[in-house]
Protein backbone atom coordinates (compact mmCIF):
# COMPACT_ATOMS: atom_id res chain seq x y z
CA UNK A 1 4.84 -0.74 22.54
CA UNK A 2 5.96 1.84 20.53
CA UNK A 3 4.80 2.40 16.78
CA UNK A 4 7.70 2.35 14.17
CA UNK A 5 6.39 2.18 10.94
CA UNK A 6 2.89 2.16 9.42
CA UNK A 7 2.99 -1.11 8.87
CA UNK A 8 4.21 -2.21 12.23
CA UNK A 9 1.57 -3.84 14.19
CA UNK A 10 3.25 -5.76 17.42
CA UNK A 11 6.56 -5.70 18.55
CA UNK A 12 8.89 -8.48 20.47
CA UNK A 13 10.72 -7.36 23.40
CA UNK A 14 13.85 -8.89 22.93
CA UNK A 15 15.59 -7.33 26.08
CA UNK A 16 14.61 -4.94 29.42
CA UNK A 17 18.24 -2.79 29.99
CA UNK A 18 16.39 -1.77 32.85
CA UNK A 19 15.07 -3.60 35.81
CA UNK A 20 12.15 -2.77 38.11
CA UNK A 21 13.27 -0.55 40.49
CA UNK A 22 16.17 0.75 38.67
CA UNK A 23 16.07 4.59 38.31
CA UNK A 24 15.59 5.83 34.83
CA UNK A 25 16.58 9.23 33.26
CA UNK A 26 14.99 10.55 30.41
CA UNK A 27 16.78 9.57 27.33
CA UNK A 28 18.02 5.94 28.82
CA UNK A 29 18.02 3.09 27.00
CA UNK A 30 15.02 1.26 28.59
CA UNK A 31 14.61 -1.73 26.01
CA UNK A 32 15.15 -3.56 22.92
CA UNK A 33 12.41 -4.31 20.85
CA UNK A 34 12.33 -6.23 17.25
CA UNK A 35 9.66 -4.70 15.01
CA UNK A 36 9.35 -6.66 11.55
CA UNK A 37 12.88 -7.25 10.88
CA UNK A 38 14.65 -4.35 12.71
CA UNK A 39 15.98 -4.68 16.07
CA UNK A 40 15.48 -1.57 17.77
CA UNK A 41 16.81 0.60 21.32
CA UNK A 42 14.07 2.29 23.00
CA UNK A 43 14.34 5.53 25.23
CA UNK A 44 12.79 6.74 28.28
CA UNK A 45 10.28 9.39 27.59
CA UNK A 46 10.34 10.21 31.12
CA UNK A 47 12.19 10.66 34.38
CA UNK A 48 11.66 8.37 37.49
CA UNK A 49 12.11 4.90 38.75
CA UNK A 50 11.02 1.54 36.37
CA UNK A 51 7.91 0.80 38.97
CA UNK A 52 6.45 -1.87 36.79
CA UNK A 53 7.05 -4.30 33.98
CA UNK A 54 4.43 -5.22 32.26
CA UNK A 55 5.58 -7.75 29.63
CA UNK A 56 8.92 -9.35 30.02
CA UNK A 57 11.43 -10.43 27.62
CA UNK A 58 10.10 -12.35 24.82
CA UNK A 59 6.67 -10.91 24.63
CA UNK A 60 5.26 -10.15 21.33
CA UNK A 61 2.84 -7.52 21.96
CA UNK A 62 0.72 -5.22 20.25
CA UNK A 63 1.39 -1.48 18.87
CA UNK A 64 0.55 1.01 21.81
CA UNK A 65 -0.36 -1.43 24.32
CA UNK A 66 1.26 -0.59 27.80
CA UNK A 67 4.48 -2.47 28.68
CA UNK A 68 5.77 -0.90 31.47
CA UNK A 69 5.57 2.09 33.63
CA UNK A 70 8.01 4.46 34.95
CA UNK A 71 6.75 6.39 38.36
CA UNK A 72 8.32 7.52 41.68
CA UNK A 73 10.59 5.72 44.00
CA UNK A 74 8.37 3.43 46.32
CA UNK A 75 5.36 3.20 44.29
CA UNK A 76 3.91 0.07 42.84
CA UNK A 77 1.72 -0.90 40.24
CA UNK A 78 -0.60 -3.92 40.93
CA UNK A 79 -1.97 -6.20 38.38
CA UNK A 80 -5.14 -4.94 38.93
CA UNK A 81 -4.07 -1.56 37.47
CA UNK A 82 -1.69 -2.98 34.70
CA UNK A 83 -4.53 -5.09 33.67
CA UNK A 84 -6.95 -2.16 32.97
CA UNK A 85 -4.22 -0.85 30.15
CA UNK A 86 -5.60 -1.85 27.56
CA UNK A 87 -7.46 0.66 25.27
CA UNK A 88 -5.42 1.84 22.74
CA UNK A 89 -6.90 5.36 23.08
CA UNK A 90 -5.96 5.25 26.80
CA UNK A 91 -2.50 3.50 26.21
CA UNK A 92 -1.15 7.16 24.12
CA UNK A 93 -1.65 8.90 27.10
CA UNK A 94 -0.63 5.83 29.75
CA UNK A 95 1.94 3.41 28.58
CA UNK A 96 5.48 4.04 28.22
CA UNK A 97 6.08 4.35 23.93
CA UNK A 98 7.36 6.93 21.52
CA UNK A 99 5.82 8.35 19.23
CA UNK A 100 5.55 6.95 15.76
CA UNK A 101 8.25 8.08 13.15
CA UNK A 102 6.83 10.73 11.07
CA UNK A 103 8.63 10.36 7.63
CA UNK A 104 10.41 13.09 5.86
CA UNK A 105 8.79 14.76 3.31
CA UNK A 106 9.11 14.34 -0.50
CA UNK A 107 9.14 16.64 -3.12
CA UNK A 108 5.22 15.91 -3.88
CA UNK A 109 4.71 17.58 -0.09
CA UNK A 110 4.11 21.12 0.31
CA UNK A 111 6.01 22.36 2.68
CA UNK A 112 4.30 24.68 4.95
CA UNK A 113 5.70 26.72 8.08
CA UNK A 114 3.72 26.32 10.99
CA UNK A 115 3.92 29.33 13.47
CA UNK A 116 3.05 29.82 17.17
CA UNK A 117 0.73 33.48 17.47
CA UNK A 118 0.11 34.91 20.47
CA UNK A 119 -3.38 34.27 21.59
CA UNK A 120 -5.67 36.96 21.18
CA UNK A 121 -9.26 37.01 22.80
CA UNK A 122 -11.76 39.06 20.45
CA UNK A 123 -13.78 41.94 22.96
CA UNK A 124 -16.45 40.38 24.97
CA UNK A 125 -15.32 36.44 24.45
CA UNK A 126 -14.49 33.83 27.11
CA UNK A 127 -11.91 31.00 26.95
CA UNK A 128 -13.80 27.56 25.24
CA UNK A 129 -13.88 24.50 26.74
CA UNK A 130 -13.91 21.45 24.80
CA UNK A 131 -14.99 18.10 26.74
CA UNK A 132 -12.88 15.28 27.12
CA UNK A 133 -13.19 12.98 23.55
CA UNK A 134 -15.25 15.53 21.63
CA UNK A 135 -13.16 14.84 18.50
CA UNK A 136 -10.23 16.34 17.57
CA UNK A 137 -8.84 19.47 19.59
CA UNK A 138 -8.32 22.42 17.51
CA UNK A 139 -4.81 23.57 19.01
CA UNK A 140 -1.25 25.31 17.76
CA UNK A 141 1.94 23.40 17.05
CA UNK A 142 3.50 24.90 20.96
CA UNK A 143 0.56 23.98 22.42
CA UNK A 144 0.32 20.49 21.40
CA UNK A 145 3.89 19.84 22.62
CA UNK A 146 3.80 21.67 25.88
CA UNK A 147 0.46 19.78 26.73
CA UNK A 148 2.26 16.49 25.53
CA UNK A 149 5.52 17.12 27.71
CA UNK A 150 3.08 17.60 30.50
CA UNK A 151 0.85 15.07 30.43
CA UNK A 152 -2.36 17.18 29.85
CA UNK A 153 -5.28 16.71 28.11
CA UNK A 154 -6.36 19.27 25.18
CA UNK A 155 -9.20 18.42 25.31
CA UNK A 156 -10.10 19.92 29.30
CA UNK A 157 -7.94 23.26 28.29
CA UNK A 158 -9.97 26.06 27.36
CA UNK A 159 -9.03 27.72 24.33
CA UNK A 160 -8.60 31.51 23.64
CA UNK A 161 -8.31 31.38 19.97
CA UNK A 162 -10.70 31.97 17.49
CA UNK A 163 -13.12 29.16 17.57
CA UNK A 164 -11.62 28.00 20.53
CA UNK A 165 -7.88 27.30 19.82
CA UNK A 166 -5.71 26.27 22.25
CA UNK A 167 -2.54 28.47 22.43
CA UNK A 168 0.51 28.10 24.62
CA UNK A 169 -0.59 30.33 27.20
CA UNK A 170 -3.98 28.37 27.10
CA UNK A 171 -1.63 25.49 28.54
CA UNK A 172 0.58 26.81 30.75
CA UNK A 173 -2.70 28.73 32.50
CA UNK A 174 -4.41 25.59 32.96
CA UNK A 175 -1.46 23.49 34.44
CA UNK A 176 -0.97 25.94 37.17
CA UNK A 177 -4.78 25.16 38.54
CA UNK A 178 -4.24 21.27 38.11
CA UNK A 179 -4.01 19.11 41.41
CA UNK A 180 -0.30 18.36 42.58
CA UNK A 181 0.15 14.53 41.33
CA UNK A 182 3.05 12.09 41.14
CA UNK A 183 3.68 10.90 37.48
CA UNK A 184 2.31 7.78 38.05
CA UNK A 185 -0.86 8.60 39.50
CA UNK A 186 -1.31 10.91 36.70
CA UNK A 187 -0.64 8.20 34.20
CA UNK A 188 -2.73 5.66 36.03
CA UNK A 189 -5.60 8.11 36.28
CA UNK A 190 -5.68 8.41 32.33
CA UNK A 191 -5.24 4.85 32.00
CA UNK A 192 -8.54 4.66 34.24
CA UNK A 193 -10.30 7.62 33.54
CA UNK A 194 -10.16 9.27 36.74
CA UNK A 195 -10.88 13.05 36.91
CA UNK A 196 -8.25 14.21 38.92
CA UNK A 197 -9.53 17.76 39.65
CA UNK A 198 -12.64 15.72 41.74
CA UNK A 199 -9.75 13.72 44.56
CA UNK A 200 -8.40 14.88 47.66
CA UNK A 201 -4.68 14.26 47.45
CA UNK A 202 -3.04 12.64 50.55
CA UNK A 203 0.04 12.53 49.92
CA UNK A 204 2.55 15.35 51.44
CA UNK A 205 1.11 18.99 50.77
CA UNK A 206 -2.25 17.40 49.22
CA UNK A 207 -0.07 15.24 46.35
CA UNK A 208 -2.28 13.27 44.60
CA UNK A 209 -0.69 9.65 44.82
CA UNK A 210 -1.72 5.89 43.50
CA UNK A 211 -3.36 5.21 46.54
CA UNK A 212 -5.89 8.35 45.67
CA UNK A 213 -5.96 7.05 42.67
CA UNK A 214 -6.98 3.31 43.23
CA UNK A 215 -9.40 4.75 45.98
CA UNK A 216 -11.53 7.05 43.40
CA UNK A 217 -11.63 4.23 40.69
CA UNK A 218 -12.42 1.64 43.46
CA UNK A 219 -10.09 -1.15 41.20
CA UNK A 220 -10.79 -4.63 42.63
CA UNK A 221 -8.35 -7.51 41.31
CA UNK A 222 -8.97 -9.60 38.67
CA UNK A 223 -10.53 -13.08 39.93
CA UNK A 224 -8.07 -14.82 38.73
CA UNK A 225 -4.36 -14.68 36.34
CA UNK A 226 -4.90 -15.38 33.23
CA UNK A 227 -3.99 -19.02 33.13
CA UNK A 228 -4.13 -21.68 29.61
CA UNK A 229 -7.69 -22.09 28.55
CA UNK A 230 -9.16 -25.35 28.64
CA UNK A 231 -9.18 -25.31 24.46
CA UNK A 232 -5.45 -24.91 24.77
CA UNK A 233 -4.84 -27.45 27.42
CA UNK A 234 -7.03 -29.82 24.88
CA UNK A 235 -4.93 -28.97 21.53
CA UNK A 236 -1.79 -29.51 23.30
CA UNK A 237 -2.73 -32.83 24.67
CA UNK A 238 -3.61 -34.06 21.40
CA UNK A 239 -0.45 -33.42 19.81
CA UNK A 240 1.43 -36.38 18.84
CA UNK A 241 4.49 -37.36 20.55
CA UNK A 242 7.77 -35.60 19.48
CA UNK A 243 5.66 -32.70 18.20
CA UNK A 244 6.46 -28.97 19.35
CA UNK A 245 4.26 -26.04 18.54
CA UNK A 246 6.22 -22.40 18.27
CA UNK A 247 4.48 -19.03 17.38
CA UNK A 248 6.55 -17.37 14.43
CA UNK A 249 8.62 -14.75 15.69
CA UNK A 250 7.97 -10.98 14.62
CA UNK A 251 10.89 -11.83 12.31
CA UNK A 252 8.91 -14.68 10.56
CA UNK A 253 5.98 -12.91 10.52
CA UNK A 254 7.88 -10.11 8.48
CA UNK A 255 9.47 -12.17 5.96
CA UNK A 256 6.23 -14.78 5.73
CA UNK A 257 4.28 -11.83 4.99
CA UNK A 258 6.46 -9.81 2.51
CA UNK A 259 7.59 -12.80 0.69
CA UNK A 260 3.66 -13.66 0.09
CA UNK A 261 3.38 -10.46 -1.14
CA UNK A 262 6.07 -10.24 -3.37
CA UNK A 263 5.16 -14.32 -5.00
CA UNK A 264 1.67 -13.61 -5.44
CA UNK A 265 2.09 -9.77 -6.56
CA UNK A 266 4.66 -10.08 -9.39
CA UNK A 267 4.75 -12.11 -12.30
CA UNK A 268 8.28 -13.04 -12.74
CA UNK A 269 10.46 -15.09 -14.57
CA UNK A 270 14.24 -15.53 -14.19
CA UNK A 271 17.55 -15.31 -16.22
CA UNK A 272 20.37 -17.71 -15.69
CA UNK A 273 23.90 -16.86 -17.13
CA UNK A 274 27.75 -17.86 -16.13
CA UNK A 275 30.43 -15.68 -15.80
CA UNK A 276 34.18 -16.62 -15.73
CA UNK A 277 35.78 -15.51 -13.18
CA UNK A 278 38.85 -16.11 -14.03
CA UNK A 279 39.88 -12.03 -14.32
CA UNK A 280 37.39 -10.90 -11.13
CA UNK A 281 39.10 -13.56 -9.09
CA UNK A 282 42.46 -11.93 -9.95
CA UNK A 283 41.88 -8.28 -9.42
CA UNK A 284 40.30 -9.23 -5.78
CA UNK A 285 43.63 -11.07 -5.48
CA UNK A 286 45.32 -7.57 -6.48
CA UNK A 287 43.22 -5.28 -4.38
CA UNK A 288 42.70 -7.44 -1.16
CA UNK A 289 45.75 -5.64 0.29
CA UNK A 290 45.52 -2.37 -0.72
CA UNK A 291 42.05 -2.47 0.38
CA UNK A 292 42.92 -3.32 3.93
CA UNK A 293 45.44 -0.92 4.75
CA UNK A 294 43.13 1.62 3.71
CA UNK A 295 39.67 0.48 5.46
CA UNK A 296 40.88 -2.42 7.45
CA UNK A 297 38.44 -4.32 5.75
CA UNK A 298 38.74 -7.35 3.40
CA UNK A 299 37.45 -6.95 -0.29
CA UNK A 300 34.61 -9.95 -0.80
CA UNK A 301 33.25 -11.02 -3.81
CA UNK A 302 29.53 -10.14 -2.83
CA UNK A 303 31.48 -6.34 -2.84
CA UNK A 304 33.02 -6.68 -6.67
CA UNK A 305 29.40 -7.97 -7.59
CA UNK A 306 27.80 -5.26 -5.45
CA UNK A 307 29.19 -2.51 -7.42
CA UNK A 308 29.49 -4.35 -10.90
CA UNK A 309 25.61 -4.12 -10.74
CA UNK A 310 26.00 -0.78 -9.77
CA UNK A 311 28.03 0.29 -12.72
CA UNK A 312 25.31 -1.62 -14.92
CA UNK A 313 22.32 -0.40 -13.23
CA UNK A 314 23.72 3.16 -13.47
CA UNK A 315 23.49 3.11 -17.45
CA UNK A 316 20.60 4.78 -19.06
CA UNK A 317 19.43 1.97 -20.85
CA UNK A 318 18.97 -0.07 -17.62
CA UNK A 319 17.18 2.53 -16.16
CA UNK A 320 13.80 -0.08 -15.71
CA UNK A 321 15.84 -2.73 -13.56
CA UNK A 322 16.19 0.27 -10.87
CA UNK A 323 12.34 1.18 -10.73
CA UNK A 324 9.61 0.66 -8.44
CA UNK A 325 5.61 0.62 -9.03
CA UNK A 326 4.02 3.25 -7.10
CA UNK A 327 0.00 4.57 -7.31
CA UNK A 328 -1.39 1.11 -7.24
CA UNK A 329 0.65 0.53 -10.52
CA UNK A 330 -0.05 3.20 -12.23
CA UNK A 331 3.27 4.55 -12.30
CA UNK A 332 6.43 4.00 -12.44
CA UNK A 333 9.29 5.43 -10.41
CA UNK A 334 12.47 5.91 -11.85
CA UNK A 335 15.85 6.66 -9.66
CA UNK A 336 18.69 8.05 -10.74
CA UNK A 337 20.66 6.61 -8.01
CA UNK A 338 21.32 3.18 -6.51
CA UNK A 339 20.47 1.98 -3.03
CA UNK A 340 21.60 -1.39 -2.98
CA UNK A 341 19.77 -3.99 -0.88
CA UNK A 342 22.12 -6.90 0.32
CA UNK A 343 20.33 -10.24 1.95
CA UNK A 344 21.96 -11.20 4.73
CA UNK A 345 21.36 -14.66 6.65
CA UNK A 346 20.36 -14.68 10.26
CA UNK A 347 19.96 -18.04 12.39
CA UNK A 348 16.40 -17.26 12.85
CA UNK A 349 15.51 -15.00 9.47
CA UNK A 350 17.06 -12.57 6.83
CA UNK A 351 17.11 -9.04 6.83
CA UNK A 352 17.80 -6.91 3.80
CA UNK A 353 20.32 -3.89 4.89
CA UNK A 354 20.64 -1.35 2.41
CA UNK A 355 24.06 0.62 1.04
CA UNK A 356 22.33 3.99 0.43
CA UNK A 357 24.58 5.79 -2.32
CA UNK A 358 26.18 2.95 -3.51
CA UNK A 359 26.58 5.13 -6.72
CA UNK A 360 28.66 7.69 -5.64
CA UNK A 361 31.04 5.02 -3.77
CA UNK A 362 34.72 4.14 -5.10
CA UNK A 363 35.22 -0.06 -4.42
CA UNK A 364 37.41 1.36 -1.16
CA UNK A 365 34.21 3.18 -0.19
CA UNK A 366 31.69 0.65 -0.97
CA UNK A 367 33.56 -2.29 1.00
CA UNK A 368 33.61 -0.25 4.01
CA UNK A 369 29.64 0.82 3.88
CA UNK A 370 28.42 -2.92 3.20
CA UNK A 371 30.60 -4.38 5.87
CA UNK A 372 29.27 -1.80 7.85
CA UNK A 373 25.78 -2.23 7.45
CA UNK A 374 26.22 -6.17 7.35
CA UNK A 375 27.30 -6.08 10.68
CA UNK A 376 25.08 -4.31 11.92
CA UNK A 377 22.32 -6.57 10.48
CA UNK A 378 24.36 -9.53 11.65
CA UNK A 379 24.45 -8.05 15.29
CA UNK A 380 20.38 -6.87 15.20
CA UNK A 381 21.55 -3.08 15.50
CA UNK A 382 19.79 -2.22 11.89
CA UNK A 383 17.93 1.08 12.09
CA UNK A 384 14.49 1.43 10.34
CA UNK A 385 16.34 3.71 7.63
CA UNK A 386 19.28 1.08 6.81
CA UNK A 387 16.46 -1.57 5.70
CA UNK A 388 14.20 0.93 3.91
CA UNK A 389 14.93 2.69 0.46
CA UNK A 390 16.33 -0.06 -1.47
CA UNK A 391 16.21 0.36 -5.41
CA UNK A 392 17.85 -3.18 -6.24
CA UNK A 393 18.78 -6.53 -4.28
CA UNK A 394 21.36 -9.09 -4.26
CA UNK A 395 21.68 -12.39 -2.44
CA UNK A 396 24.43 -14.85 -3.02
CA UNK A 397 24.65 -18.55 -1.68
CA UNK A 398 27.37 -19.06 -3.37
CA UNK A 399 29.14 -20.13 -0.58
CA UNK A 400 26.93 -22.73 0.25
CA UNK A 401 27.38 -24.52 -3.34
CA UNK A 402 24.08 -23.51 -4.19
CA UNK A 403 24.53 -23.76 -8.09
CA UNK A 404 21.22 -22.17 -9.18
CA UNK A 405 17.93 -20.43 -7.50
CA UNK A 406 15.34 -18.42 -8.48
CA UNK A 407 15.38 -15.68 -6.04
CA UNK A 408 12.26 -13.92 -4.71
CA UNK A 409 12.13 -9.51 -5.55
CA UNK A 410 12.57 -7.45 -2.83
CA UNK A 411 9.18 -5.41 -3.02
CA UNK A 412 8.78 -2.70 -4.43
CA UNK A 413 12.13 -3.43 -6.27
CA UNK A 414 11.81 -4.40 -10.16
CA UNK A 415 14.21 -7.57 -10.13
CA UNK A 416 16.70 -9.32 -7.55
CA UNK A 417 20.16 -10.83 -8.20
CA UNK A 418 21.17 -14.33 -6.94
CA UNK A 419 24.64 -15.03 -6.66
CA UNK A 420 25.37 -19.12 -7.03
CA UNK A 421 28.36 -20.72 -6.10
CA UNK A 422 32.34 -20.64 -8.26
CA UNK A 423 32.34 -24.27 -9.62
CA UNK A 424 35.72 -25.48 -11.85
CA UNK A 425 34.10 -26.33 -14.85
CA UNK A 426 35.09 -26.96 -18.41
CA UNK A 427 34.41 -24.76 -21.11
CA UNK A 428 35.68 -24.50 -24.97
CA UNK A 429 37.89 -21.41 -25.24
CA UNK A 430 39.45 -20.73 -28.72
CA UNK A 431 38.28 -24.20 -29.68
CA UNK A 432 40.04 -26.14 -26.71
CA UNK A 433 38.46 -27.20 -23.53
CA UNK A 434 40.30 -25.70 -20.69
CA UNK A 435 38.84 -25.27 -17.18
CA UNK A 436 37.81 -22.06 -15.76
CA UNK A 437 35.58 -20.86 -12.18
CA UNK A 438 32.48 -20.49 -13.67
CA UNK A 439 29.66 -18.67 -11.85
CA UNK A 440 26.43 -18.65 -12.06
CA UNK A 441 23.96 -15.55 -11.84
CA UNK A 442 20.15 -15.74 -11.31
CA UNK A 443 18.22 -12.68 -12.13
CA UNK A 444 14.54 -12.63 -11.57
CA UNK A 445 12.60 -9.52 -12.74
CA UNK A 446 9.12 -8.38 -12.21
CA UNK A 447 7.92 -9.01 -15.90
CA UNK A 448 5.07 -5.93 -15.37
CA UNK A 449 7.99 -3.44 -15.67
CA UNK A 450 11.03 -5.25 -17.47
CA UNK A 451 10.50 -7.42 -20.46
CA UNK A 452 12.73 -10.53 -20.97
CA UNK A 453 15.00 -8.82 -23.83
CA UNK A 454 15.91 -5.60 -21.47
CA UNK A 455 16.64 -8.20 -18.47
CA UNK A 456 19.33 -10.19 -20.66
CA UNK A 457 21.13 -6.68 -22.28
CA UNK A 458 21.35 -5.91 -18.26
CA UNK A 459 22.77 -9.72 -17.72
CA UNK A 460 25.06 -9.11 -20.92
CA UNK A 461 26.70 -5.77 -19.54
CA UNK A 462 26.97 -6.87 -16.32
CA UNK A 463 28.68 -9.96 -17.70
CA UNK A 464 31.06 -8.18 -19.85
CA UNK A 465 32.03 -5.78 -16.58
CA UNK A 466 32.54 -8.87 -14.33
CA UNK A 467 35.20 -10.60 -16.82
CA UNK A 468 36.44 -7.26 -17.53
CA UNK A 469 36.83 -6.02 -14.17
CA UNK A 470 38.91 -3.62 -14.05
CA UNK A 471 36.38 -1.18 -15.48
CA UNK A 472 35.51 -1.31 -11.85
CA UNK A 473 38.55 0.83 -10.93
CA UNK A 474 38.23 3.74 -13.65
């Protein structure tokens, strides 16, 4: 199970595109995964046929823990081996993952270039060996790869380097005096630490196959599948009638965990206002066509709102209602740009997609990057990147006639908008009651970075924009 984030610590395997026995090329789209709240494809690191699956579809399983293995035609994997997969320190060089995202760097990074010298052997010195698990391998940037792409371990090449480094050449030396091996009985000999260098291969021209491989290790089966423990059997007995018991999904798990976070982190408090939309629900009227000929997309109301708290956010003097803490609040980080976080409803959760930009974007441009990254949210085809990086949120459930709500921040975000429903309601206008579409907006703020009177000049400007509206155009 590959490792997506630093936070990630299981995975759900929503879907195998590949089926045991189907032959895989490297770069195919073996699986689909859900990790926190991102749905995510997963490619073949290797070449071969799927021999084994280890967990099927709807597994939640742990970070680097083996699912599956990819070998050569004919071969098979038997519980027995499967079931000895499961040290993490074995799994990096055994199970089928990728490796975990390494994240840009920011401009508090240095930036160094690494470069690959040419090993060079001082007079009189001889290549160092470092045993298997002796800590960590002292090795170039080439080397590390090449040994990687090839399934060796750094720590059985002998360095030339100073102090022993392992170089390139280092590499490519010692994989010409390895035993010939098929892929899996390479990957099963890691999995249970098997020297290869000490068996007798006998498969065709001495090719070291599983067979070998179970033979050295002498594997015997498990004594029996893991079947329901007794305690189980008990607790679901003594459920009452009509009762159901279902683990949280990684999903759940996400939100369950971040919204804890975020209600037990932040002191917050929340301003209500209504806005008439009496002039926002015209210009949508005016744009809605314009809009589609030129995207194809219709103009929503979440999209004037979107970029009305743009606009707002975008002013200097609302520069702490786009902030985050950072250094165990210590700090705070200001941005001079707006990612925009939009909560979107799922059957089984909400995810949080983010319009990245959204300050640069005209309302043609804006429509067509939320839709787009709604959908994909809506579909489970959100990338780790399109939920990350959010400076602000908004939710709306408005169209559910929710009328008011106090809306929970998106950490690290400073507040959160909540969008309630357009109710006809009267109001006193130039001292006569008249009825207008009055809406309601809910904005809760994380009091240890905004104070009450900044949160209501925000509400007020973003008030005046929204019944002004076409500010939105210039």
């Amino acid at each position: 199970m590959p490792k997506l984030g630093v936070d990630m610590s299981e995975g759900e395997i929503i879907e195998w595109k590949k089926q045991e026995g189907d032959t895989v090329a490297e770069g195919d789209i073996l699986l689909e995964i859900m990790s926190d709240k991102t749905n995510m494809e997963i490619e073949a690191e290797d070449s071969g046929v799927l021999v084994k699956i280890v967990h099927p579809a709807g597994d939640t399983v742990p970070v680097t823990q083996v699912i599956g293995y990819i070998g050569e035609a004919g071969e098979v994997i038997e519980a027995s081996s499967a079931s000895q997969s499961v040290s993490a320190a074995v799994q990096k060089t055994a199970s089928m993952t990728v490796p975990q995202e390494v994240p840009q760097a920011t401009e508090t990074q240095a930036k160094v270039p690494v470069q690959e010298s040419a090993p060079q052997v001082q007079a009189g010195s001889t290549p160092t060996a470092k045993p298997q698990g002796s800590g960590k391998v002292r090795a170039t940037p080439a080397a590390r790869k090449l040994a990687a792409e090839q399934g060796i371990d750094l720590g059985q090449v002998p360095g030339t380097g100073p102090h022993g480094r392992v170089h390139k050449d280092d590499v490519e030396n010692f994989k010409g005096t390895q035993p010939k091996v098929t892929p899996l009985a390479r990957k099963m000999a890691a999995d249970l630490g098997v020297d290869l260098t000490s068996i007798s291969g006998t498969g065709i021209f001495g090719k070291v196959t599983k067979k070998d491989i179970l033979a050295a290790s002498q594997v015997t089966a498990p004594a029996q599948a893991a079947t329901p423990t007794s305690e189980v059997l008990k607790a679901k007995a003594s459920l009452p009638e009509g009762v159901d018991i279902k683990p949280m999904s990684a999903m759940r798990k996400a939100i369950a965990k971040g919204m804890t976070n975020s209600y037990l982190t932040a002191p917050t408090f929340t301003l209500n206002y209504d806005i008439d939309m009496t002039n926002l629900m015209a210009l949508r009227k005016q744009v809605i066509d314009p809009i589609m000929e030129k995207t194809g997309q219709k103009v929503t109301f979440t999209d004037l709102i979107g970029l009305a708290v743009v606009r707002t956010l975008m002013k200097p003097e609302h520069k702490y209602l786009n902030a985050s803490l950072i250094n165990d609040v210590k700090d705070i980080e200001l941005h001079r740009f707006v990612n925009l976080g939009i909560a979107v409803g799922l059957d089984d959760g909400l995810v949080v997609p983010v319009v990245h930009g959204a300050d640069r974007m005209s309302l043609s441009e804006f429509v067509v990057a939320s839709k787009d990254v709604i959908k994909k949210a809506q579909d489970g085809k959100l990338k780790a990147a399109e939920m990350s990086g959010s400076t602000f949120s908004i939710t709306n459930l408005g169209m559910f006639g929710t009328k008011s709500f106090n809306p929970i921040i998106n950490q690290p975000n400073s507040a959160i908008l909540g969008v309630a429903a357009t109710v006809q309601t009267p109001v006193v206008v130039d001292g006569e009651i008249v009825i207008r579409p009055i809406m309601q907006l809910c904005l809760t703020i994380d009091h240890r970075i905004v104070d009450g009177m900044n949160g209501a000049k925000f509400m007020v400007d973003l008030k005046h924009i929204l019944e002004n509206p076409m500010e939105l155009l210039i």
